[in-house]
PDB file of N, CA and C in Angstrom:
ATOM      1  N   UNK A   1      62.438 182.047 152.191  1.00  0.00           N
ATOM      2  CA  UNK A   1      61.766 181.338 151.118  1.00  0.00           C
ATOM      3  C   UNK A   1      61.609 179.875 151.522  1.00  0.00           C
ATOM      4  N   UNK A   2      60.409 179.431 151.751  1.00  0.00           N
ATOM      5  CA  UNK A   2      60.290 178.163 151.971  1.00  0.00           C
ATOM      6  C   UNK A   2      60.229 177.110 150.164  1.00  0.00           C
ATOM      7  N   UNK A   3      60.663 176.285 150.609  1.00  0.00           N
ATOM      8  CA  UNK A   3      61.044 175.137 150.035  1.00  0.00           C
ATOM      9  C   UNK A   3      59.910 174.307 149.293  1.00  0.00           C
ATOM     10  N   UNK A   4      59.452 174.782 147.937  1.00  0.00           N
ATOM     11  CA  UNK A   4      58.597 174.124 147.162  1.00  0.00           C
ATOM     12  C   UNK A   4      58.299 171.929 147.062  1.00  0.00           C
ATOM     13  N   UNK A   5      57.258 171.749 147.656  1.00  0.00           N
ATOM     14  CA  UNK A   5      57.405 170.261 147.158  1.00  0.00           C
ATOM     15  C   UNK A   5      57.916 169.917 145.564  1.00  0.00           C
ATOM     16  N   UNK A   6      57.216 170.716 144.679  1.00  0.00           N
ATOM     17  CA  UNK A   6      57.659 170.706 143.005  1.00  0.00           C
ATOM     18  C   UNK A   6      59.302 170.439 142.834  1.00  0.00           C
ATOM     19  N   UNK A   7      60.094 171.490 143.478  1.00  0.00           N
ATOM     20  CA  UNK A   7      61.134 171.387 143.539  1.00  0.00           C
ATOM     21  C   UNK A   7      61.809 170.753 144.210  1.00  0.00           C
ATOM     22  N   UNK A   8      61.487 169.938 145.337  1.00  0.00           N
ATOM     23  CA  UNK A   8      62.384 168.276 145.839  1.00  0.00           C
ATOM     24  C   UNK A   8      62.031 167.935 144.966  1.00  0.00           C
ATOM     25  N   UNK A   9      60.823 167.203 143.997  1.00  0.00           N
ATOM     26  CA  UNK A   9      60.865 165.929 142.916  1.00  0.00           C
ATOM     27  C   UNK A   9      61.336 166.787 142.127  1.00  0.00           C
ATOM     28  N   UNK A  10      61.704 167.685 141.652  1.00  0.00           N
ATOM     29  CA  UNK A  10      62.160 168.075 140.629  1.00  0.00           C
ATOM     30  C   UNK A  10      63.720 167.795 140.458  1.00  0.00           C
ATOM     31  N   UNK A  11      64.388 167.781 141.892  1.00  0.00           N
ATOM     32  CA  UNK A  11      65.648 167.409 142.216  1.00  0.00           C
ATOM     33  C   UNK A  11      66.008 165.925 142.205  1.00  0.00           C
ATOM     34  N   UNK A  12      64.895 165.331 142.844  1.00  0.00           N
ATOM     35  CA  UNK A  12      65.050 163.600 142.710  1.00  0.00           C
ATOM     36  C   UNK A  12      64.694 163.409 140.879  1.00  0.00           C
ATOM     37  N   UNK A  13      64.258 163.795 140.362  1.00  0.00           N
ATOM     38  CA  UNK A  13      64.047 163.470 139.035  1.00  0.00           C
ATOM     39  C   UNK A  13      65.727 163.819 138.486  1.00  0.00           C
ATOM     40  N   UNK A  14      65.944 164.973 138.356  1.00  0.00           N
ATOM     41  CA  UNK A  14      67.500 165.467 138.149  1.00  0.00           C
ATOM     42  C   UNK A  14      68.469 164.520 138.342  1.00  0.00           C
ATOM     43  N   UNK A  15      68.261 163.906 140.015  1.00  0.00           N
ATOM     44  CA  UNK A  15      69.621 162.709 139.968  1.00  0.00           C
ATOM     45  C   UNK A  15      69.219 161.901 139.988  1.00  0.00           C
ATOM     46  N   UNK A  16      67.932 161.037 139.282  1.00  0.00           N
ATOM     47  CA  UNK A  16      67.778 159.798 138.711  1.00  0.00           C
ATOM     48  C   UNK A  16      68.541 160.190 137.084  1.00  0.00           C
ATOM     49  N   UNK A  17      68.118 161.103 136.463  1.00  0.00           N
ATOM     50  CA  UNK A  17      68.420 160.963 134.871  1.00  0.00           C
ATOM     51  C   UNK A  17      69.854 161.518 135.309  1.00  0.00           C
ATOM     52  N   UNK A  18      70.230 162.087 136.104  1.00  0.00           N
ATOM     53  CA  UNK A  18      72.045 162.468 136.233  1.00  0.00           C
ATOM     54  C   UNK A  18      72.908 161.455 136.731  1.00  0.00           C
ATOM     55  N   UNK A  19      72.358 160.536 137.866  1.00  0.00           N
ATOM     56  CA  UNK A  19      72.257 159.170 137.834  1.00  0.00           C
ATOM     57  C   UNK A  19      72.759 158.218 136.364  1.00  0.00           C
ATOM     58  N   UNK A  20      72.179 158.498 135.644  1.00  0.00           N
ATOM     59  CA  UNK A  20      72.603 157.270 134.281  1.00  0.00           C
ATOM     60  C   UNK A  20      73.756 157.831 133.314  1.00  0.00           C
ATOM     61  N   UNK A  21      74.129 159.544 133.739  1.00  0.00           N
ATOM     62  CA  UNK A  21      75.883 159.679 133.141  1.00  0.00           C
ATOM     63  C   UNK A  21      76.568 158.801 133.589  1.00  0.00           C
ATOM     64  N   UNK A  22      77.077 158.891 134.767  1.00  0.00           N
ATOM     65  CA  UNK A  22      78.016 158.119 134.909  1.00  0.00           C
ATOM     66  C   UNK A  22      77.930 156.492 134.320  1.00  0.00           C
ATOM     67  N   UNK A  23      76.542 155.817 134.589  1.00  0.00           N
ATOM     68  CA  UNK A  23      76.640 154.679 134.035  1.00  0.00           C
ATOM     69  C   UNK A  23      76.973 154.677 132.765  1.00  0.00           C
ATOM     70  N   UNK A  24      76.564 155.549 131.451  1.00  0.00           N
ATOM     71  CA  UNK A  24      77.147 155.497 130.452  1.00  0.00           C
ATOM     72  C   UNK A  24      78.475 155.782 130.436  1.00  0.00           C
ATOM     73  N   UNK A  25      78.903 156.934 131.016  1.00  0.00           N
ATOM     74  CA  UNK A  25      80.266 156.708 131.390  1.00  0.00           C
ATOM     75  C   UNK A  25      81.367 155.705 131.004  1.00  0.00           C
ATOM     76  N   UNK A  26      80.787 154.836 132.362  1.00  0.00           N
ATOM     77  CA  UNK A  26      81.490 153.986 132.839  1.00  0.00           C
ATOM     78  C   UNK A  26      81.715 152.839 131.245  1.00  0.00           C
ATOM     79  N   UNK A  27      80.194 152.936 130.860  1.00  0.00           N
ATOM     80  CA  UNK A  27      79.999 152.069 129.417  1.00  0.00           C
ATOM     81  C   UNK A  27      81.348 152.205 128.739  1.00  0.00           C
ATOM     82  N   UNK A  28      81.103 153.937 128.567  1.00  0.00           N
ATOM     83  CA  UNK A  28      82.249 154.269 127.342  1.00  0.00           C
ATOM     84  C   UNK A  28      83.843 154.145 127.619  1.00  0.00           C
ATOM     85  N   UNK A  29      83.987 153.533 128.886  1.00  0.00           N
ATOM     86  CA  UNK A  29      85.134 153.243 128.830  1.00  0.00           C
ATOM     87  C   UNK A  29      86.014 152.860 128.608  1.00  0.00           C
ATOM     88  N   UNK A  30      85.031 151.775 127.437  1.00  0.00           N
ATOM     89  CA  UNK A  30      85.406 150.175 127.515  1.00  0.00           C
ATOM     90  C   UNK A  30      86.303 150.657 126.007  1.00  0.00           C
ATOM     91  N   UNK A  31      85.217 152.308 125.280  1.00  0.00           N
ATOM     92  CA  UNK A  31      86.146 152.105 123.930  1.00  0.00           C
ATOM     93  C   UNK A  31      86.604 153.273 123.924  1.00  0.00           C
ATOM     94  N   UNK A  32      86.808 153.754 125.199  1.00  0.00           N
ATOM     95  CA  UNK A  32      87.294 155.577 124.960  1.00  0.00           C
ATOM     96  C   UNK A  32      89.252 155.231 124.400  1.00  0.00           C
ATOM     97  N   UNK A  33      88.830 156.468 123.837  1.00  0.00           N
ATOM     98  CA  UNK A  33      90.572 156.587 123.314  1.00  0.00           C
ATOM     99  C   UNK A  33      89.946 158.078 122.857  1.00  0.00           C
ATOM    100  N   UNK A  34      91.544 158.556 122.916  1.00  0.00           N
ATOM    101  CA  UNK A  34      91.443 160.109 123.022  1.00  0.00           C
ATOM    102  C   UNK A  34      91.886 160.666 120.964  1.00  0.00           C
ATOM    103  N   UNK A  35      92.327 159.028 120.352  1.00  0.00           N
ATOM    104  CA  UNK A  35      92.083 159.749 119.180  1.00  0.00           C
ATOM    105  C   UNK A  35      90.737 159.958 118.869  1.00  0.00           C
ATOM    106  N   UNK A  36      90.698 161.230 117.598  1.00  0.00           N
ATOM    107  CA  UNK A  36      89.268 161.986 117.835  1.00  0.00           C
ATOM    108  C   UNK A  36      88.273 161.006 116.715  1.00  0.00           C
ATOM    109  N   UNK A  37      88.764 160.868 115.997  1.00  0.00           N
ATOM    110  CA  UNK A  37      87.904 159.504 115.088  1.00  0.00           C
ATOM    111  C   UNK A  37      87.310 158.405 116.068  1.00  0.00           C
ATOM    112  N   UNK A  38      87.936 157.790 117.484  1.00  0.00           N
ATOM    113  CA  UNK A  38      87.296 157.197 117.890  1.00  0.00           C
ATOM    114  C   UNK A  38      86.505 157.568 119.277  1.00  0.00           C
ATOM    115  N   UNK A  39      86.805 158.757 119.588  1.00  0.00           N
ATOM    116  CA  UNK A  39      85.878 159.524 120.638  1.00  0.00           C
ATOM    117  C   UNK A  39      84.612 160.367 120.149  1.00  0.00           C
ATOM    118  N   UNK A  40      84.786 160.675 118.750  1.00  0.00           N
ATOM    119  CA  UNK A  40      83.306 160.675 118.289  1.00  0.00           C
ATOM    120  C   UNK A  40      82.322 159.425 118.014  1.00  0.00           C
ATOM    121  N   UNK A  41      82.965 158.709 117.464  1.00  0.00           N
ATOM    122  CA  UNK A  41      81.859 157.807 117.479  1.00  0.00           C
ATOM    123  C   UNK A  41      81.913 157.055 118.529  1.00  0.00           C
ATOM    124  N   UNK A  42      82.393 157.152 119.736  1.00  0.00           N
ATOM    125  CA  UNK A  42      81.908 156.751 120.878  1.00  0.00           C
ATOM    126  C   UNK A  42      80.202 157.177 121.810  1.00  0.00           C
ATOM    127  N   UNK A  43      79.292 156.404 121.498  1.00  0.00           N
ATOM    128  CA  UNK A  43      78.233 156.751 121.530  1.00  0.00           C
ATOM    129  C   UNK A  43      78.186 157.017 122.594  1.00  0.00           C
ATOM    130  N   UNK A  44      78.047 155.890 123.849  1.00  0.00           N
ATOM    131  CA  UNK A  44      78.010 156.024 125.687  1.00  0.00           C
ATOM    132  C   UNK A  44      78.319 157.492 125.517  1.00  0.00           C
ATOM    133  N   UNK A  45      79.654 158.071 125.554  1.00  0.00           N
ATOM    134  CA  UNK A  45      80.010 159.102 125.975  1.00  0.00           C
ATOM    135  C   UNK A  45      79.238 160.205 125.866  1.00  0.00           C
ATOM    136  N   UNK A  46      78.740 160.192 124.683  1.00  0.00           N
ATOM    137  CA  UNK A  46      77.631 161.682 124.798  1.00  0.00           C
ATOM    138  C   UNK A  46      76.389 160.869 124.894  1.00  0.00           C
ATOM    139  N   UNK A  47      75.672 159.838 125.149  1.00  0.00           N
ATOM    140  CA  UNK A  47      74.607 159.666 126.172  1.00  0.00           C
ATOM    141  C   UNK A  47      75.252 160.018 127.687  1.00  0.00           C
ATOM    142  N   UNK A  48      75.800 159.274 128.290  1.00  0.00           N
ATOM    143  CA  UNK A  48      76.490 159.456 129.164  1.00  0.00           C
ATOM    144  C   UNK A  48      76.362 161.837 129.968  1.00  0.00           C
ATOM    145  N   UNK A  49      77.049 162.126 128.504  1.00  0.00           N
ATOM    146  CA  UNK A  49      77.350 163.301 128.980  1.00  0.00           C
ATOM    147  C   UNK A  49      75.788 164.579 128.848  1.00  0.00           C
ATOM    148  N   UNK A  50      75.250 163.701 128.021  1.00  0.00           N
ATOM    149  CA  UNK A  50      73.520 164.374 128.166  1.00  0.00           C
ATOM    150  C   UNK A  50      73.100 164.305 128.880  1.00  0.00           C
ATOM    151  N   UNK A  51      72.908 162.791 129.785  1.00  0.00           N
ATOM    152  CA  UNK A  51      72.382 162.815 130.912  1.00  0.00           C
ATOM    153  C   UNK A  51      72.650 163.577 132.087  1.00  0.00           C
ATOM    154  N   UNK A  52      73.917 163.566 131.946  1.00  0.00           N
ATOM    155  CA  UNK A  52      74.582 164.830 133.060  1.00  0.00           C
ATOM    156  C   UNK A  52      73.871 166.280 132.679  1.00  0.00           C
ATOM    157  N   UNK A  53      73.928 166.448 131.520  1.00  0.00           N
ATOM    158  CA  UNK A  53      72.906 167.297 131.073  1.00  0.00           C
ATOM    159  C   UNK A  53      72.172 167.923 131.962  1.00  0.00           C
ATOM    160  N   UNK A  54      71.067 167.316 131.258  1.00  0.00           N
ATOM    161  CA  UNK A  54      69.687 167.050 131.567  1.00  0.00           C
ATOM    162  C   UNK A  54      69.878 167.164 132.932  1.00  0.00           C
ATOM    163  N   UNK A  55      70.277 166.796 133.619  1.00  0.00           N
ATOM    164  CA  UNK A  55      70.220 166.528 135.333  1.00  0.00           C
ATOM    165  C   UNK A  55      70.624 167.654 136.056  1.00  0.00           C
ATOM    166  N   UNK A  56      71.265 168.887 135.249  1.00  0.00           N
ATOM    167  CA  UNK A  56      72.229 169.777 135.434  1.00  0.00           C
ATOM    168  C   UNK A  56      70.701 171.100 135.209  1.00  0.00           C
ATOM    169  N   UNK A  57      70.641 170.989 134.220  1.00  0.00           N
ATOM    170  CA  UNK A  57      69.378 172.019 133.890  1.00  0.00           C
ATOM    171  C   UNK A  57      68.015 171.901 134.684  1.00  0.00           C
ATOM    172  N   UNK A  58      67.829 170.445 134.928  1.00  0.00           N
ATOM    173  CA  UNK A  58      66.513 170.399 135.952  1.00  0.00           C
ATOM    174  C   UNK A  58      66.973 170.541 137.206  1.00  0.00           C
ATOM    175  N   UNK A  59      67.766 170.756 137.830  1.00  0.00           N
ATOM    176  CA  UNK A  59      68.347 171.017 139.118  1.00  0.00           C
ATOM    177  C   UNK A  59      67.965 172.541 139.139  1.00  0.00           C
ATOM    178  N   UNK A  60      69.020 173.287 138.188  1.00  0.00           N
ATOM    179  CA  UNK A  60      68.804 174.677 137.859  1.00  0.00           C
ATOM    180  C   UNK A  60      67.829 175.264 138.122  1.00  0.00           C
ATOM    181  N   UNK A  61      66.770 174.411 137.225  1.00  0.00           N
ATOM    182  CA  UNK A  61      65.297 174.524 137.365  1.00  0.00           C
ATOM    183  C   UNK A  61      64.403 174.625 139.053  1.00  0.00           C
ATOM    184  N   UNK A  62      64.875 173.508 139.509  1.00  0.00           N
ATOM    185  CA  UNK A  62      64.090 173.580 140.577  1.00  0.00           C
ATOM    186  C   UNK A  62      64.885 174.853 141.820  1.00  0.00           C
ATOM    187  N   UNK A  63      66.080 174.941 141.508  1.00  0.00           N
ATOM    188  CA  UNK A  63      66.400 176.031 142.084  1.00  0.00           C
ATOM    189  C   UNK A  63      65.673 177.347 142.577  1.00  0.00           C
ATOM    190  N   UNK A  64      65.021 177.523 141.757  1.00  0.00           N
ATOM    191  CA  UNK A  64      63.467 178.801 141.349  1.00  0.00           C
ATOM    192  C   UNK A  64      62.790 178.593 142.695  1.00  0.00           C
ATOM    193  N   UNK A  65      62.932 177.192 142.978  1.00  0.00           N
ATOM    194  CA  UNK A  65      61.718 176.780 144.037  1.00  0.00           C
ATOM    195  C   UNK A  65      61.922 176.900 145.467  1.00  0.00           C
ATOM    196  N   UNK A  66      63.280 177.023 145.862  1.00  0.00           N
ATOM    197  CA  UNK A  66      63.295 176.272 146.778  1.00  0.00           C
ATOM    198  C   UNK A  66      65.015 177.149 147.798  1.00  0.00           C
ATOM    199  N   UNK A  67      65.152 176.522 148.782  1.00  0.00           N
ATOM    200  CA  UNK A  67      66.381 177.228 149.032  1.00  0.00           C
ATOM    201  C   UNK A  67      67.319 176.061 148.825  1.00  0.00           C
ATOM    202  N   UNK A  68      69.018 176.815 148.830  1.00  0.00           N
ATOM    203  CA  UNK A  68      69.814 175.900 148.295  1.00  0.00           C
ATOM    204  C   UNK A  68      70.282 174.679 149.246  1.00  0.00           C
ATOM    205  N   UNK A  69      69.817 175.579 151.048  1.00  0.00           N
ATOM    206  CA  UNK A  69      70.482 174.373 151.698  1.00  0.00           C
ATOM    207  C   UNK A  69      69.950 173.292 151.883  1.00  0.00           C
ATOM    208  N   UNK A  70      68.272 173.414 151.204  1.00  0.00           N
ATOM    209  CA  UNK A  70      67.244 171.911 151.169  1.00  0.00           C
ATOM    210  C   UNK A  70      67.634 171.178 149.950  1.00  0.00           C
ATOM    211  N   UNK A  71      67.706 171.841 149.176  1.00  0.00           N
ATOM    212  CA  UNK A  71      67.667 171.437 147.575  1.00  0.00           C
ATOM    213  C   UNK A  71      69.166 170.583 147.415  1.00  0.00           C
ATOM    214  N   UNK A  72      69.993 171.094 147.148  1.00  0.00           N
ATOM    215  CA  UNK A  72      71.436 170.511 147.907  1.00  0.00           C
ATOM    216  C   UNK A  72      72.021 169.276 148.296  1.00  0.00           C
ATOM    217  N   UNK A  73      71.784 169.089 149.191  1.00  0.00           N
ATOM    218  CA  UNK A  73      71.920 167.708 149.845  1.00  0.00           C
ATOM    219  C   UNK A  73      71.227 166.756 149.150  1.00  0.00           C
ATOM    220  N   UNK A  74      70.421 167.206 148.433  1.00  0.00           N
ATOM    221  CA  UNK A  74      69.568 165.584 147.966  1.00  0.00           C
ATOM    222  C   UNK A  74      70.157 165.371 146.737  1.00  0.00           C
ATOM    223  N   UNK A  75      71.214 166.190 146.221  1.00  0.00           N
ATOM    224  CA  UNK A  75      71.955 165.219 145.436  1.00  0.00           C
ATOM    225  C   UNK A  75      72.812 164.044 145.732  1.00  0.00           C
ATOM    226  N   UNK A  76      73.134 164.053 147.170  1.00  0.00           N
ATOM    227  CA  UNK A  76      73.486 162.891 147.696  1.00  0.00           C
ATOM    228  C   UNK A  76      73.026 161.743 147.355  1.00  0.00           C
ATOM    229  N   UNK A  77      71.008 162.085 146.957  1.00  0.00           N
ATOM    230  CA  UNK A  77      70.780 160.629 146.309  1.00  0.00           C
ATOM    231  C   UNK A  77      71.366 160.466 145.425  1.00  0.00           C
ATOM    232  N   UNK A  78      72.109 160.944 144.613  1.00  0.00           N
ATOM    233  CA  UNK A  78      73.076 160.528 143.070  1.00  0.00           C
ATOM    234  C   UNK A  78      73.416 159.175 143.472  1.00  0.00           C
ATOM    235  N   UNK A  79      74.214 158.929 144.776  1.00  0.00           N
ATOM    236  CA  UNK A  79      74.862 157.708 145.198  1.00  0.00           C
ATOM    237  C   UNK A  79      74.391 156.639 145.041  1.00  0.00           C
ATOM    238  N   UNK A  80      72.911 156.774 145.499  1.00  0.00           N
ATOM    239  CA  UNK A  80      72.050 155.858 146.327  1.00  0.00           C
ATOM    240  C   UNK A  80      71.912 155.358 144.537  1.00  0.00           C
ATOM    241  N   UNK A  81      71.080 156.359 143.722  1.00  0.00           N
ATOM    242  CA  UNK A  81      70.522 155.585 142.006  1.00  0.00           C
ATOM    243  C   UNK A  81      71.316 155.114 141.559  1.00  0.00           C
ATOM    244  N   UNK A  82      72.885 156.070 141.450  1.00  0.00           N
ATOM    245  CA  UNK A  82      73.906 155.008 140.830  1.00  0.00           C
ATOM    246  C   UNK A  82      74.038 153.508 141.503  1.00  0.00           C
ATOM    247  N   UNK A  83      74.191 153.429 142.607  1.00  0.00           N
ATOM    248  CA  UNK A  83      74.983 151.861 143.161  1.00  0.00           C
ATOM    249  C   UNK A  83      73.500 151.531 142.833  1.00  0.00           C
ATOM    250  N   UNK A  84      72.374 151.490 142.618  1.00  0.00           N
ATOM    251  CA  UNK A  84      71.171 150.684 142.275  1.00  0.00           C
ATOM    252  C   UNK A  84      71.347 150.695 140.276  1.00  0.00           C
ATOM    253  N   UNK A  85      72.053 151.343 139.904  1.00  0.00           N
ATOM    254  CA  UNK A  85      71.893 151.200 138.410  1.00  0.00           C
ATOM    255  C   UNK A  85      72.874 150.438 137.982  1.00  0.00           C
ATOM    256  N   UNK A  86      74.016 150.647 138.782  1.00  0.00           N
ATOM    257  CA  UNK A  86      75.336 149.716 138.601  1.00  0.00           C
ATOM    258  C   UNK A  86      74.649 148.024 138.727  1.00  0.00           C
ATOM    259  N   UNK A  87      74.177 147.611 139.660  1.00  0.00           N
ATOM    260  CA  UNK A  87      73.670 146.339 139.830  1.00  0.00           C
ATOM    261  C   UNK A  87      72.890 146.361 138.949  1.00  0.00           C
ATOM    262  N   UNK A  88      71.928 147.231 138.146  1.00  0.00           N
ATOM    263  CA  UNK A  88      71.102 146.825 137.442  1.00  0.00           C
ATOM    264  C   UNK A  88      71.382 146.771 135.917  1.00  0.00           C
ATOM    265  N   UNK A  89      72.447 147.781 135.726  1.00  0.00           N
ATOM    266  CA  UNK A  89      72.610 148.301 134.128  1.00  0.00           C
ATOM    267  C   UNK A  89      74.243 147.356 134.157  1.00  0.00           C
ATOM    268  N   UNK A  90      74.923 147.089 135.242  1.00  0.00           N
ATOM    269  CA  UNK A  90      76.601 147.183 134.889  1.00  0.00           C
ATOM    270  C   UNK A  90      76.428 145.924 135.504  1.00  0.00           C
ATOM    271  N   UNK A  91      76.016 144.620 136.031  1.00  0.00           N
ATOM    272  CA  UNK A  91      75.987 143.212 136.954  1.00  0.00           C
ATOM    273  C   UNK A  91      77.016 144.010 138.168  1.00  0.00           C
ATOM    274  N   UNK A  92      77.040 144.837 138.364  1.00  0.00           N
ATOM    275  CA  UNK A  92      77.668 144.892 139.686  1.00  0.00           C
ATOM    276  C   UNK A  92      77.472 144.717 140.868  1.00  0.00           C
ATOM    277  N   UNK A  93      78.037 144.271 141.961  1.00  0.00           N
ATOM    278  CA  UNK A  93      78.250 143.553 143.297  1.00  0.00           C
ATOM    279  C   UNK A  93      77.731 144.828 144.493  1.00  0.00           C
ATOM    280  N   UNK A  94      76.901 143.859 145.467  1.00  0.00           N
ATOM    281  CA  UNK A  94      76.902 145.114 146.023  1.00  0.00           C
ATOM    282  C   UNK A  94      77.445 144.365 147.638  1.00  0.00           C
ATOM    283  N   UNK A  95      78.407 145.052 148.713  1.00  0.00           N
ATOM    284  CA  UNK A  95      78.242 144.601 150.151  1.00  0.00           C
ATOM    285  C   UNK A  95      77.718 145.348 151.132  1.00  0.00           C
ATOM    286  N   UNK A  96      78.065 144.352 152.195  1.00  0.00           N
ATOM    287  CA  UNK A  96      77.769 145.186 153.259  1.00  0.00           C
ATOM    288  C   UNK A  96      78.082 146.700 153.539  1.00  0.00           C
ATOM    289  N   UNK A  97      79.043 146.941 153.208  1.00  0.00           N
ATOM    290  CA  UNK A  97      79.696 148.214 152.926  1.00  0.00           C
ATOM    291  C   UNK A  97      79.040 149.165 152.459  1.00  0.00           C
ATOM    292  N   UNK A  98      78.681 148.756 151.129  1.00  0.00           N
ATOM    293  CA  UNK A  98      78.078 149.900 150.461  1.00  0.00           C
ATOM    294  C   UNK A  98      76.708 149.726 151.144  1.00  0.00           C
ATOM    295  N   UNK A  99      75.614 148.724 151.073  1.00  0.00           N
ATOM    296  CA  UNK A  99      74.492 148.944 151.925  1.00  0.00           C
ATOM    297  C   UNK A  99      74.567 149.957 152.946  1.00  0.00           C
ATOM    298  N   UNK A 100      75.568 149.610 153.685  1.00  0.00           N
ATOM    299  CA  UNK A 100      75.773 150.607 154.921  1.00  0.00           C
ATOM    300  C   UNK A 100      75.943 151.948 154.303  1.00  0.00           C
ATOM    301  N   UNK A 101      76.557 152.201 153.254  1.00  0.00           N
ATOM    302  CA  UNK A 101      76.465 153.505 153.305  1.00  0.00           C
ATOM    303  C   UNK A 101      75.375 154.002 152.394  1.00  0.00           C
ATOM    304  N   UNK A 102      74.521 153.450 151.555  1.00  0.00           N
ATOM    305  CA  UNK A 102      73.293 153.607 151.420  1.00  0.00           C
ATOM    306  C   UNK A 102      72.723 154.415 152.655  1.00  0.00           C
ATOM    307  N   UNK A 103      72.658 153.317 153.552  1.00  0.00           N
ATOM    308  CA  UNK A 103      71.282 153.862 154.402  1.00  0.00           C
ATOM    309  C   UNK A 103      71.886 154.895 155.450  1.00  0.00           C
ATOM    310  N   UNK A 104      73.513 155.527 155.515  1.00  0.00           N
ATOM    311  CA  UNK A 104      73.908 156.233 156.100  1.00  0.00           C
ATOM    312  C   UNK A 104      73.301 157.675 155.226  1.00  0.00           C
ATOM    313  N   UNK A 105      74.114 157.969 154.491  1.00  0.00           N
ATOM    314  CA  UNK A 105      73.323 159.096 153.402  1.00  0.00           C
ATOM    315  C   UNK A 105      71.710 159.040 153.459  1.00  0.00           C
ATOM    316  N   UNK A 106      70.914 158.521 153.928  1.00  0.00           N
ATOM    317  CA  UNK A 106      69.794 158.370 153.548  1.00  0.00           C
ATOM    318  C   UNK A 106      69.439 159.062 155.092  1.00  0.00           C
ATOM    319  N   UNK A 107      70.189 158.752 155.981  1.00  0.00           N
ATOM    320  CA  UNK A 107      69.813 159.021 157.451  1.00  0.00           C
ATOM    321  C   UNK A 107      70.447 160.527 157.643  1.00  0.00           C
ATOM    322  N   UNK A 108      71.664 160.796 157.061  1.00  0.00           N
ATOM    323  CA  UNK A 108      71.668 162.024 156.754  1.00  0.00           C
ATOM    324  C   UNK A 108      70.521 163.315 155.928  1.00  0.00           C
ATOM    325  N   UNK A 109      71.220 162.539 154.969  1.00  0.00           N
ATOM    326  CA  UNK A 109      69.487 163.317 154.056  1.00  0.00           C
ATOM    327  C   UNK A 109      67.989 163.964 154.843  1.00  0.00           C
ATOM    328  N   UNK A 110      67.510 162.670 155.796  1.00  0.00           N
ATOM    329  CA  UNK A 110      66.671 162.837 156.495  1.00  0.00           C
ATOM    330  C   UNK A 110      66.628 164.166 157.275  1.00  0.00           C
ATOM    331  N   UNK A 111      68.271 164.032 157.934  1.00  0.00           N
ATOM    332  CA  UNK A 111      68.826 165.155 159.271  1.00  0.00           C
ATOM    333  C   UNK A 111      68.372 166.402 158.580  1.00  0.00           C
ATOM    334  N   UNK A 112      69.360 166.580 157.598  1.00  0.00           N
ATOM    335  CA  UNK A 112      69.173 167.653 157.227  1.00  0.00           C
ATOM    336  C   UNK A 112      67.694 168.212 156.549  1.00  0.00           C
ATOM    337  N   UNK A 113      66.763 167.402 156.122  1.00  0.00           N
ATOM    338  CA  UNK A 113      65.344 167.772 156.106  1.00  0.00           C
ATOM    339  C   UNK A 113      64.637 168.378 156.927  1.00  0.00           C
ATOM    340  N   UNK A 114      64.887 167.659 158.214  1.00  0.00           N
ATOM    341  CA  UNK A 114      64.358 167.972 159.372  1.00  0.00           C
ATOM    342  C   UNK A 114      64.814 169.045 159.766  1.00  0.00           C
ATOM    343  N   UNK A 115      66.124 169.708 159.286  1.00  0.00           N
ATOM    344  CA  UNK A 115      66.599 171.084 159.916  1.00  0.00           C
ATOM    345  C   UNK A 115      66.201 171.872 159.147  1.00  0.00           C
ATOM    346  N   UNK A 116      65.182 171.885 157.978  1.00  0.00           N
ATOM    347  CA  UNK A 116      64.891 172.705 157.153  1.00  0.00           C
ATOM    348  C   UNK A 116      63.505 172.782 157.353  1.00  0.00           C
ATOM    349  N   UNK A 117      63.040 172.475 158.579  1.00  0.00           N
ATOM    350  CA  UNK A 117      61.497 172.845 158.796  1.00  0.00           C
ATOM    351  C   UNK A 117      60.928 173.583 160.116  1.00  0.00           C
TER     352      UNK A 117
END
């Protein structure tokens, strides 16, 4: 079964919006407590946990399309949207470090594309 284009963007769409759980997440941290009066009305947390959602079912989705060992790996971009949403949604710092491993995953990603053709 070759590997639908529909279904790579269907996967990069998946871990952009699966991408912004964790940032809510991270939000709800600030008021999580495990009594239940204040973990319901902790909003982040179920934005947070929709988005995971959502990101979970369109993956699923593109599954239909495609094989698993292409489809797969490109959740690795998860990394890449989060550390770009963290700087954008959370003021977070970015170094050399993480750059580097940006564009390491990214050079991976590539590898394994290329072994899928």
């Amino acid at each position: 079964m070759a590997t639908e284009l529909w279904a790579i963007e269907l996967v990069v769409l998946a871990t952009i919006l699966g991408s912004l759980g964790p940032i809510y997440l991270k939000r709800s941290a600030e008021d999580f407590s495990l009594n239940p009066k204040k973990l319901f009305k902790n909003r982040n947390l179920f934005i947070g946990l929709i988005f995971y959602a959502i990101g979970t079912v369109l993956f699923i989705a593109a599954l239909r399309g495609g094989e698993l060992s292409v489809l797969y790996p490109l959740i690795a971009t998860s990394y890449i949207w989060i550390s770009f949403l963290s700087i954008k949604m959370l003021k977070e710092k970015m170094n050399i470090y993480k750059w580097a491993g940006i564009f390491i995953i990214i050079i991976g990603i590539t590898f394994i594309g290329f072994g899928s053709v």
